[in-house]
Protein backbone atom coordinates (compact mmCIF):
# COMPACT_ATOMS: atom_id res chain seq x y z
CA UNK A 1 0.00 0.00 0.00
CA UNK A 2 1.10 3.40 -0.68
CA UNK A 3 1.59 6.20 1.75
CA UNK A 4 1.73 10.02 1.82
CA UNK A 5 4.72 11.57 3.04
CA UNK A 6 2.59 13.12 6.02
CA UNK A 7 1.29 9.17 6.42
CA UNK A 8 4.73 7.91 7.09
CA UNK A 9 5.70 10.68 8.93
CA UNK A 10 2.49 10.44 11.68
CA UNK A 11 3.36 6.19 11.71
CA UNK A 12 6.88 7.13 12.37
CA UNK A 13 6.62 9.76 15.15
CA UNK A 14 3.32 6.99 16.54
CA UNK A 15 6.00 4.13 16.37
CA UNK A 16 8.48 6.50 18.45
CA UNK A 17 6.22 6.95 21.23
CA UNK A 18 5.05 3.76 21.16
CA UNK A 19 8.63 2.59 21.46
CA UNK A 20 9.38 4.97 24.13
CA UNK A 21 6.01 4.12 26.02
CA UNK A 22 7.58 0.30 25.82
CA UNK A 23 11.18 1.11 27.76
CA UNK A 24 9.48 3.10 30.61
CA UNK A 25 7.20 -0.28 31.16
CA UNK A 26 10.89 -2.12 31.48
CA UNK A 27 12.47 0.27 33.81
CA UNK A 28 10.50 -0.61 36.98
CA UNK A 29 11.03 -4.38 35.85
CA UNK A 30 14.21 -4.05 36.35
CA UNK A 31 14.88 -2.04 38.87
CA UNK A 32 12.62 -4.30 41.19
CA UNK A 33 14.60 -7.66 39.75
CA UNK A 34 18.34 -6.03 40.91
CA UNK A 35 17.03 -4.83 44.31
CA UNK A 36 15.45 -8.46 45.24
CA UNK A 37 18.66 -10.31 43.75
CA UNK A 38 21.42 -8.13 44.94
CA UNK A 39 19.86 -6.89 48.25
CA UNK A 40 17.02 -9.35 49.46
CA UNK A 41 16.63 -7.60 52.64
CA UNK A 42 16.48 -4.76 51.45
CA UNK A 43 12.77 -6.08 50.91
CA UNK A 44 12.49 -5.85 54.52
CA UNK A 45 13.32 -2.05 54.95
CA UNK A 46 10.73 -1.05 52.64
CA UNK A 47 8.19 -3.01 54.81
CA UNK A 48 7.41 -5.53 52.21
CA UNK A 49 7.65 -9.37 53.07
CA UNK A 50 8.76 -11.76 50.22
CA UNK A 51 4.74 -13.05 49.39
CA UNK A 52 3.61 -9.80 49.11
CA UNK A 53 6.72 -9.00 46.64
CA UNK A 54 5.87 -11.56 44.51
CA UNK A 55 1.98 -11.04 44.01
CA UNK A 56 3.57 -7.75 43.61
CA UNK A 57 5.31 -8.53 40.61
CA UNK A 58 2.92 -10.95 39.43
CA UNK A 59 0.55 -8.01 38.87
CA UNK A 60 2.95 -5.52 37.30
CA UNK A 61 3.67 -8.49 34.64
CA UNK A 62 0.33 -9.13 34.03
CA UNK A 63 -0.76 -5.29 33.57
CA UNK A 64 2.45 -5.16 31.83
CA UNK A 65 1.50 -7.94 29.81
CA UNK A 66 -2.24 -6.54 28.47
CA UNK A 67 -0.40 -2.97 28.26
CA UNK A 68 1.74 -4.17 25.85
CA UNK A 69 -0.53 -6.11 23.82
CA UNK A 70 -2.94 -2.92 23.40
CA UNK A 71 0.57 -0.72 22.53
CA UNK A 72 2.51 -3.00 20.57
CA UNK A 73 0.36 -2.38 17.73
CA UNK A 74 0.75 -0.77 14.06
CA UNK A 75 -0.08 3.15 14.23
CA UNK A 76 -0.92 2.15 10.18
CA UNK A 77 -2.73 -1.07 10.03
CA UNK A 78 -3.41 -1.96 13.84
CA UNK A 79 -1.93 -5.48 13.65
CA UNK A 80 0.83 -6.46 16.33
CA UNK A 81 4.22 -5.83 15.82
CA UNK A 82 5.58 -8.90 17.48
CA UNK A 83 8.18 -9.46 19.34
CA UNK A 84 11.16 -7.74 18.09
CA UNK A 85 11.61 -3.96 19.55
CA UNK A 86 13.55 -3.12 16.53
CA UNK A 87 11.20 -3.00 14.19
CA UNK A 88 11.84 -0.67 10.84
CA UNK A 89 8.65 -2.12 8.34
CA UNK A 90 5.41 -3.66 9.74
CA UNK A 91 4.94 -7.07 8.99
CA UNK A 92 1.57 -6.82 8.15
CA UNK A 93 1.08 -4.02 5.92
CA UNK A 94 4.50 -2.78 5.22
CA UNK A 95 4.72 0.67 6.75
CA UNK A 96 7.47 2.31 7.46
CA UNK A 97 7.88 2.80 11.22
CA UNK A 98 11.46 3.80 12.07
């Protein structure tokens, strides 16, 4: 399918914040997994005990998880992008994204 410059320019500058919207989900992620592997007490000072931690993170993976699904998606066509963060064409309809 063709696109207008303008087209390609809005799916690009969609992808980008997409993208962006993507690595500030994965910050907390891992932030959370080196404070519980390098300092497990640590847990302990922030008044947390290890069950509650990991319901905790069960729920942040899981909102995560549906976040990313409704994201991840083509600003063009709509249809997931997949796995791969580095994405230049969508695999679906071909637009240009990055």
């Amino acid at each position: 399918m063709q696109y207008s410059d303008e087209q390609i320019s809005r799916f690009k500058a969609e992808f980008a914040q997409k993208r962006r919207k993507q690595l500030l989900l994965i910050i907390p992620l891992f932030a959370v997994l080196i404070l519980t592997v390098a300092s497990p007490s640590s847990l302990a000072s922030f008044g947390l005990n290890k069950q509650t931690m990991q319901w905790g993170f069960l729920a942040y993976i899981l909102g995560a998880l549906v976040f990313s699904l409704a994201n991840w998606r083509c600003p063009a066509c709509g249809g997931y992008l997949g796995r791969s963060f580095w994405i230049r064409f969508c695999s679906k309809c071909g637009a240009p994204l990055s």
